[in-house]
Protein backbone atom coordinates (compact mmCIF):
# COMPACT_ATOMS: atom_id res chain seq x y z
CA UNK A 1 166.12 64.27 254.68
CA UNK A 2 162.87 63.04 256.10
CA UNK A 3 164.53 60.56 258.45
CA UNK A 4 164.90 61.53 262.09
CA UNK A 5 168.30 59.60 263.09
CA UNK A 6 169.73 60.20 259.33
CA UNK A 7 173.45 59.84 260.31
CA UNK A 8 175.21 56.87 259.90
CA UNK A 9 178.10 57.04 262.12
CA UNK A 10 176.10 58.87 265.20
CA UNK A 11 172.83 58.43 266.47
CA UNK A 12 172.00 62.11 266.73
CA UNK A 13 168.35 63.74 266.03
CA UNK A 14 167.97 65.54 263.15
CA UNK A 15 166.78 68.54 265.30
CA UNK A 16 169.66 68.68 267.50
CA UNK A 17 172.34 67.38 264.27
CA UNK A 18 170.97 71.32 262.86
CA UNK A 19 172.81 72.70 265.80
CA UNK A 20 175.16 71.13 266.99
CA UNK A 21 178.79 71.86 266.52
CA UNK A 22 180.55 69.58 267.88
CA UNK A 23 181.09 65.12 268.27
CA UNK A 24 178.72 64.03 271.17
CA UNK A 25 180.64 60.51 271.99
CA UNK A 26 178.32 59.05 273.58
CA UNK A 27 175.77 59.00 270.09
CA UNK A 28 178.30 56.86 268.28
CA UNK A 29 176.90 54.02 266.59
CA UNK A 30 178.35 50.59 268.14
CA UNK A 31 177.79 47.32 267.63
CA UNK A 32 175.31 46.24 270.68
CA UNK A 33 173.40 49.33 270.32
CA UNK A 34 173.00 48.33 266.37
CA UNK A 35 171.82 44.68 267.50
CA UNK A 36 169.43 46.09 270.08
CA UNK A 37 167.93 48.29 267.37
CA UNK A 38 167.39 45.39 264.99
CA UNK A 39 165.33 43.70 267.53
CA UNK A 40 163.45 47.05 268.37
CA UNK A 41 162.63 47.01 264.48
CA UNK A 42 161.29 51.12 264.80
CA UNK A 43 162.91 52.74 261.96
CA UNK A 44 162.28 56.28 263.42
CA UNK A 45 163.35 55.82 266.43
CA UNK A 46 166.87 54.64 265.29
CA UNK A 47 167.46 54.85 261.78
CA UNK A 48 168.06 51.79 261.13
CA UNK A 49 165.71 50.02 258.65
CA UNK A 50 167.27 46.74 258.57
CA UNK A 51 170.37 44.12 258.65
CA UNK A 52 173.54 46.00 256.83
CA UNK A 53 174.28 43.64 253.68
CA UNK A 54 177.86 44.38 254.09
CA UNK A 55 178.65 42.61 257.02
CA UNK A 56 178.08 38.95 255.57
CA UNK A 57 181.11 40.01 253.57
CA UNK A 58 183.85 38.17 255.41
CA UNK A 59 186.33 40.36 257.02
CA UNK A 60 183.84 43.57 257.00
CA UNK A 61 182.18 44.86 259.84
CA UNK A 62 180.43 48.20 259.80
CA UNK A 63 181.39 49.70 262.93
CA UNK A 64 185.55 48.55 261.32
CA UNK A 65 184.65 50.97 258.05
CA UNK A 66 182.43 53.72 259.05
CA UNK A 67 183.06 56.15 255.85
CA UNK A 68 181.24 59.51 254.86
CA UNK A 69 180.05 59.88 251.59
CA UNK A 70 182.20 62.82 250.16
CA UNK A 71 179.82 64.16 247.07
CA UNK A 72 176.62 64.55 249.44
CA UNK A 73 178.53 65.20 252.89
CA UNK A 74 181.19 67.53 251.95
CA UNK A 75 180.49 68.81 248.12
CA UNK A 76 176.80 69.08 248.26
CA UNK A 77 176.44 69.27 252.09
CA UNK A 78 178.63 71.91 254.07
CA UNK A 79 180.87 72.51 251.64
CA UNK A 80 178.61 75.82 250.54
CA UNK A 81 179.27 77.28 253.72
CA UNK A 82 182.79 76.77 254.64
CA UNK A 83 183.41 78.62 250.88
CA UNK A 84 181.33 81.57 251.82
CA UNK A 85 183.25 82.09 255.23
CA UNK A 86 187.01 81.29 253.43
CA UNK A 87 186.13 83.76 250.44
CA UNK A 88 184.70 86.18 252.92
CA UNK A 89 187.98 86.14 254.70
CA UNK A 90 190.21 86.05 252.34
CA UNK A 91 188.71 89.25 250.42
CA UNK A 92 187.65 91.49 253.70
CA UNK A 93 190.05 90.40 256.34
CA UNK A 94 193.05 89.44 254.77
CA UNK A 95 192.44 91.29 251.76
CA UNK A 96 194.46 88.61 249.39
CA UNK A 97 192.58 89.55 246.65
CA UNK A 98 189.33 91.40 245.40
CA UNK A 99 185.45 90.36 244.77
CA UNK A 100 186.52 91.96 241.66
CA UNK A 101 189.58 89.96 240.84
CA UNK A 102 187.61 86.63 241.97
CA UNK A 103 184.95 87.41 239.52
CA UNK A 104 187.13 88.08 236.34
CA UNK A 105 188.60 85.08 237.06
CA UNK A 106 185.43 83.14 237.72
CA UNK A 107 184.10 84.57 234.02
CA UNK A 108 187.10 83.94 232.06
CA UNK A 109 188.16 80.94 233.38
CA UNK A 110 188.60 78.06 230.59
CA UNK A 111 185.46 75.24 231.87
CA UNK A 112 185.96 72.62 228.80
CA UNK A 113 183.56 70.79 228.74
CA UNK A 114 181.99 71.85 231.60
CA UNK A 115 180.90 75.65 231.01
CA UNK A 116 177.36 74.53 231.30
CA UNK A 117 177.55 73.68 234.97
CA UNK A 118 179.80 77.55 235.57
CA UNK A 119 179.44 78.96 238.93
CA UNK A 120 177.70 82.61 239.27
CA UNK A 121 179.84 85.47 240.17
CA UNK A 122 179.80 86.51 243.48
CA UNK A 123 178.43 90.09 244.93
């Protein structure tokens, strides 16, 4: 992401969103501080680039039905990370199963349709 506030439900910098581990409440998006950046109208300096089309939807308001996006937060996003660190535990800490075992059953698994898009085994 190029953008420097990129988040929609916070209005972190992308500097300090690379760090951070936990919710800083007072970043949360609300509704005066959205309204205030409208009028500013500085795109880098809060992210937001213009009125949300949603809201003219009667009975929708943004700040109401704040969701994430699952595919680019979660799947594409952290989602890389969290595996590494629950694989890495569950082989060398709790010792559930093998790198070995994992692997076999990363190769033969049946894909369908999907064996084009296989994951790579893991060393």
């Amino acid at each position: 992401f190029s953008a420097n506030y990129l988040c929609r439900i916070c209005k972190v910098h992308k500097e300090i969103m690379r760090k951070q581990c936990y919710v800083d409440e007072t970043l949360i998006r609300v509704v005066d501080d959205y309204n205030f950046d409208l009028i500013e109208n500085n795109v880098s300096s809060s992210g937001i680039s213009g009125i949300c089309v949603w809201n003219d939807v009667r009975g929708f308001k943004m700040f109401d039905h704040v969701g994430v996006d699952m595919m680019h937060d979660l799947l594409e996003g952290v989602m890389k990370y969290d595996l590494l660190f629950l694989i890495s535990y569950y082989v060398l800490e709790l010792k559930l199963f093998s790198l070995e075992v994992l692997n076999n059953r990363i190769i033969n698994f049946d894909y369908g349709p999907d064996k084009g898009s296989k994951p790579c085994v893991l060393n």
